[in-house]
N, C-alpha and C. Protein backbone atom coordinates (compact mmCIF):
# COMPACT_ATOMS: atom_id res chain seq x y z
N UNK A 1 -117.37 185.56 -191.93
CA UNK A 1 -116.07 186.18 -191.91
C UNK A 1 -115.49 186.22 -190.51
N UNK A 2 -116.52 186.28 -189.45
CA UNK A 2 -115.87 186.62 -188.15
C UNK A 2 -115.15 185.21 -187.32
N UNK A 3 -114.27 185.45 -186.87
CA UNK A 3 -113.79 183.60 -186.26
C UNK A 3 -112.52 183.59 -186.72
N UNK A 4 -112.10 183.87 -188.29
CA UNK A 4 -110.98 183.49 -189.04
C UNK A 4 -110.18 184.04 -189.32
N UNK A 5 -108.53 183.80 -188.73
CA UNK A 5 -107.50 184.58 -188.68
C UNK A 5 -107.13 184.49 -190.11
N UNK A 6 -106.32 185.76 -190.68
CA UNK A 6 -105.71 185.54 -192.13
C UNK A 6 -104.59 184.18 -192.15
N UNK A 7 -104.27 183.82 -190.99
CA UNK A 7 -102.78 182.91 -191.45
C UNK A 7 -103.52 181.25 -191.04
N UNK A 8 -104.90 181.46 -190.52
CA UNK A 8 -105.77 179.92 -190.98
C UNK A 8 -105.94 179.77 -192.28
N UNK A 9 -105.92 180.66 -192.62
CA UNK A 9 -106.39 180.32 -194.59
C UNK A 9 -104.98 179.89 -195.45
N UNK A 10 -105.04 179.19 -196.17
CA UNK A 10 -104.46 179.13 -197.29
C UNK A 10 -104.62 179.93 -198.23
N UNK A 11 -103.67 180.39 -199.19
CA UNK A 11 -103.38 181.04 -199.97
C UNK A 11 -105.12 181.06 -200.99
N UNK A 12 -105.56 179.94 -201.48
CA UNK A 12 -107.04 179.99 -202.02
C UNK A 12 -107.95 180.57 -201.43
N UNK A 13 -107.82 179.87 -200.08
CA UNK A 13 -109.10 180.25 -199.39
C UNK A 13 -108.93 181.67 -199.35
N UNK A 14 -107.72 182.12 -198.62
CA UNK A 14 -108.24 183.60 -198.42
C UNK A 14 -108.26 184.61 -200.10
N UNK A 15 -107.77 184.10 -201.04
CA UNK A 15 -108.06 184.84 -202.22
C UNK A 15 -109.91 184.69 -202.53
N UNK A 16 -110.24 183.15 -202.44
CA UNK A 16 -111.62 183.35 -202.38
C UNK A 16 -112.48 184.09 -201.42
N UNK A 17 -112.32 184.35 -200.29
CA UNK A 17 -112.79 184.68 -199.26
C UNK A 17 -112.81 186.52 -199.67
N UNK A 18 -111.64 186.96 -200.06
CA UNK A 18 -111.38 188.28 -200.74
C UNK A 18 -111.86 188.53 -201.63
N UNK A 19 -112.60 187.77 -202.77
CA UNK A 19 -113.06 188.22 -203.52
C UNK A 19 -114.91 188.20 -203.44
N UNK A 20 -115.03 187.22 -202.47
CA UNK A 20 -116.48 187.64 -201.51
C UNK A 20 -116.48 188.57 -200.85
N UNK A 21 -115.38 189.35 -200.01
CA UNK A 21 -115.58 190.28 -199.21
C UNK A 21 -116.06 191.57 -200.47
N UNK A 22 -114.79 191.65 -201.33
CA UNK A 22 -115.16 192.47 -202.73
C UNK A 22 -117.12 192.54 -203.13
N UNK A 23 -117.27 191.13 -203.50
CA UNK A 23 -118.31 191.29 -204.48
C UNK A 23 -119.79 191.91 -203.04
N UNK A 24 -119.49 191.24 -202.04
CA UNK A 24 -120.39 191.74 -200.94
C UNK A 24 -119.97 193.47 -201.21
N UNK A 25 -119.04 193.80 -200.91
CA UNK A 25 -119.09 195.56 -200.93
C UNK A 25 -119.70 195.92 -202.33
N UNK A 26 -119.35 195.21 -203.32
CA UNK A 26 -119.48 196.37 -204.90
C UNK A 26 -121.24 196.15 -204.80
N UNK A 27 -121.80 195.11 -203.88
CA UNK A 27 -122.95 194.96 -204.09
C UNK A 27 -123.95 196.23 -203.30
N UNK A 28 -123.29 197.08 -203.14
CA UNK A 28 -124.11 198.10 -202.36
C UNK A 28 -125.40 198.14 -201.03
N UNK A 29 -125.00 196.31 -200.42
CA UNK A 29 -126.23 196.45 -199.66
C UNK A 29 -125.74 196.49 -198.44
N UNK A 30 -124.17 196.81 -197.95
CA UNK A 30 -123.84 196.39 -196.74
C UNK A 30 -123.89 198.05 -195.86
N UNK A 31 -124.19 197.87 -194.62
CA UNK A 31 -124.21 199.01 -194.07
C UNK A 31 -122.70 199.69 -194.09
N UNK A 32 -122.95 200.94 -193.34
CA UNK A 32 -121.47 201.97 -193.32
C UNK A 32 -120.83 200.67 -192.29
N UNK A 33 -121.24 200.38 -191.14
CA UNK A 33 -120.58 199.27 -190.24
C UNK A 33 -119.84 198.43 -190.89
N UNK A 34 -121.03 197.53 -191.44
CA UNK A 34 -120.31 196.02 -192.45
C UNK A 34 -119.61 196.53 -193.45
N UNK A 35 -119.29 197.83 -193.61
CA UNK A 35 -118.92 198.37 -195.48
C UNK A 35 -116.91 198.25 -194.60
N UNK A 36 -117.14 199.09 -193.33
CA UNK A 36 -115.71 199.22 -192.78
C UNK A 36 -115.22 197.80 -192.10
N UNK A 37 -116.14 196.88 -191.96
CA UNK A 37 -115.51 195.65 -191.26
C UNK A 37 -114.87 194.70 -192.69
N UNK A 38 -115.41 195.08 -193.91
CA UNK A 38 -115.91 193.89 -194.63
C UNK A 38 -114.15 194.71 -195.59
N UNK A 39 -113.88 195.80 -195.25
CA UNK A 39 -112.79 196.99 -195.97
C UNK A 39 -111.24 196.23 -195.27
N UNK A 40 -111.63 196.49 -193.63
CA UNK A 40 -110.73 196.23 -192.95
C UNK A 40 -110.68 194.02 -193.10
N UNK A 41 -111.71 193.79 -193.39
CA UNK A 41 -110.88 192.08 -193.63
C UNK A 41 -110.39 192.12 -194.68
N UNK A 42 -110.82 193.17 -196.05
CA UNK A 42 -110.03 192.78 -197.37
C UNK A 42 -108.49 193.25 -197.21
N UNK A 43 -108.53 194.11 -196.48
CA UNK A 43 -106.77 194.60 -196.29
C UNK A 43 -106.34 193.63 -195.87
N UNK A 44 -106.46 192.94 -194.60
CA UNK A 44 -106.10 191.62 -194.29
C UNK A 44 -105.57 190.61 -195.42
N UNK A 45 -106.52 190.21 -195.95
CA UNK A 45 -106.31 189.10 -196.83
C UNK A 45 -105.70 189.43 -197.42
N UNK A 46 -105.99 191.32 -198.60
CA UNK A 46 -104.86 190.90 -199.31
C UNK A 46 -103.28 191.10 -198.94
N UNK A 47 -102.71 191.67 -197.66
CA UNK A 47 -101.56 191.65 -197.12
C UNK A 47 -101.33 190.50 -196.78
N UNK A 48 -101.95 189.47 -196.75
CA UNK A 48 -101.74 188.01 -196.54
C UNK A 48 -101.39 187.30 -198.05
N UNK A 49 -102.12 187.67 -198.96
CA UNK A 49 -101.46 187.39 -200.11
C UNK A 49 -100.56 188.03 -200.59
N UNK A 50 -100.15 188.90 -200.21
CA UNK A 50 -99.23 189.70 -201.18
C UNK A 50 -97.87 189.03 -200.20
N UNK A 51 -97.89 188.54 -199.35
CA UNK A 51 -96.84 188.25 -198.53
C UNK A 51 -96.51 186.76 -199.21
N UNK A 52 -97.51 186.00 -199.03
CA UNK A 52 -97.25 184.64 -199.34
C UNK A 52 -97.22 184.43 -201.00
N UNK A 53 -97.29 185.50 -201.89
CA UNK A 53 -97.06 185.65 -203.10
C UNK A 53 -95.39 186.20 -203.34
N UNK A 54 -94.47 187.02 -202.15
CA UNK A 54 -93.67 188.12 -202.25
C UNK A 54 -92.63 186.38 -201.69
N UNK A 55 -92.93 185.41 -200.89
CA UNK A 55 -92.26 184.40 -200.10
C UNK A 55 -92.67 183.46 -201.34
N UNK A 56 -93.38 182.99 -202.22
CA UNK A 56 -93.37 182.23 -203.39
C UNK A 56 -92.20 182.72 -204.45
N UNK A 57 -92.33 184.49 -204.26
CA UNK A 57 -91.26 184.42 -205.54
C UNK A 57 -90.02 184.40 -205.13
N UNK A 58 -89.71 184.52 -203.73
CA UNK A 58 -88.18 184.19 -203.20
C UNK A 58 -88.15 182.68 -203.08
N UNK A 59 -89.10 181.64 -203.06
CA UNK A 59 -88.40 180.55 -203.40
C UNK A 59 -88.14 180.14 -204.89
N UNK A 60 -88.53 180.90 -205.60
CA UNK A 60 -88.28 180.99 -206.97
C UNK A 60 -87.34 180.93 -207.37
N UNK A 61 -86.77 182.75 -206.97
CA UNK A 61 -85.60 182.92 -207.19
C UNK A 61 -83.99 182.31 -206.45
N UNK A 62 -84.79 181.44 -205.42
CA UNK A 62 -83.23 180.48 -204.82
C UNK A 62 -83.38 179.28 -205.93
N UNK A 63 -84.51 179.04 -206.08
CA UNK A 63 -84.52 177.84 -207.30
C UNK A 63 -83.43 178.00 -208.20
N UNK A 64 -84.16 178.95 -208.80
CA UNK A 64 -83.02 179.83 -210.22
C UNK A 64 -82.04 180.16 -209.78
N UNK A 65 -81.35 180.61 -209.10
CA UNK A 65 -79.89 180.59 -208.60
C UNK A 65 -79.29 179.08 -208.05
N UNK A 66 -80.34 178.09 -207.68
CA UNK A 66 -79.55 177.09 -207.70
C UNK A 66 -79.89 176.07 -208.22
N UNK A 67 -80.95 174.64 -207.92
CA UNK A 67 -81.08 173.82 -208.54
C UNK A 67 -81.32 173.97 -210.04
N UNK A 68 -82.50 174.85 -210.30
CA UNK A 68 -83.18 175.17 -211.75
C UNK A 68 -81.40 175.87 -212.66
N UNK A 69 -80.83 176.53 -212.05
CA UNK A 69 -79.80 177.01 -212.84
C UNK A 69 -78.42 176.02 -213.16
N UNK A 70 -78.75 174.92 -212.39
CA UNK A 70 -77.67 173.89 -212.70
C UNK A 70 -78.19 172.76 -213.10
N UNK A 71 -79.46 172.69 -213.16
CA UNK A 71 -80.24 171.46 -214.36
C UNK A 71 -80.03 172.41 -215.46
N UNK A 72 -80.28 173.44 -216.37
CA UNK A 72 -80.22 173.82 -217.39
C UNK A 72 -78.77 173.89 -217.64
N UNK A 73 -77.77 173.91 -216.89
CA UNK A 73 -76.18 173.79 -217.44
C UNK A 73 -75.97 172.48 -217.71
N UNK A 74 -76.78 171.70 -216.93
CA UNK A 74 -76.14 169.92 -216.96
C UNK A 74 -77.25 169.43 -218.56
N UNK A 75 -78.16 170.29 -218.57
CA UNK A 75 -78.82 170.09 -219.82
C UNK A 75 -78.29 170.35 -221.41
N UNK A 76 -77.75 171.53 -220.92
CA UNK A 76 -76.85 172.28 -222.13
C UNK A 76 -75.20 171.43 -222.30
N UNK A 77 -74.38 171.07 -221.66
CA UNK A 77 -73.65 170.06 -221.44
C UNK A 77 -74.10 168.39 -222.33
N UNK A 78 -75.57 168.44 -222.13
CA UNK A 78 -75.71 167.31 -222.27
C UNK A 78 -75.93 167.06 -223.99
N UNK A 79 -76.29 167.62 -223.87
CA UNK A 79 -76.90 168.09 -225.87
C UNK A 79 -75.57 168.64 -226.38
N UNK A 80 -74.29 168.71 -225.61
CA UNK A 80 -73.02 169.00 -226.98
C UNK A 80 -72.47 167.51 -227.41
C-alpha cells in the first residue's frame, strides 16, 4: 500500500486495492497502527472513487443534453 498516490490508480485499481484494504481490516489481524493506516488509505480511495464516479456521471449528463439527446430525435424523425 505504501508508495501509491490515489490519482496513480485507475478507477479499478484503486476499487481493487479498496476492497483489500477492507478485507485486510474485517480480517481482524491488523494492529491498532495498520488498523488506522489501512482506515486512512480506504478514505482515500474511496474519495477517489466517488469523485471519478461524481466526473463519469457529469459526462453523462452533457451526453444526454447533447449528442445522446439529438441521436434519439434524429432517430424518432427517422421512423415517421
Amino acid at each position: 500500500m505504501a508508495g501509491k498516490t490515489p490519482k496513480a490508480l485507475s478507477f479499478e485499481a484503486a476499487v481493487a486495492e479498496l476492497e483489500q484494504v477492507v478485507a485486510n481490516m474485517e480480517s481482524g489481524k491488523l494492529s491498532l497502527e495498520d488498523s488506522l493506516a489501512a482506515y486512512q488509505r480506504g478514505a482515500e480511495l474511496l474519495t477517489q472513487c466517488r469523485t471519478r464516479l461524481d466526473d463519469a456521471q457529469q459526462q453523462v449528463r452533457v451526453l444526454e443534453d447533447g449528442v445522446l439527446k439529438n441521436f434519439s430525435d434524429s432517430t424518432k424523425a427517422g421512423d415517421a
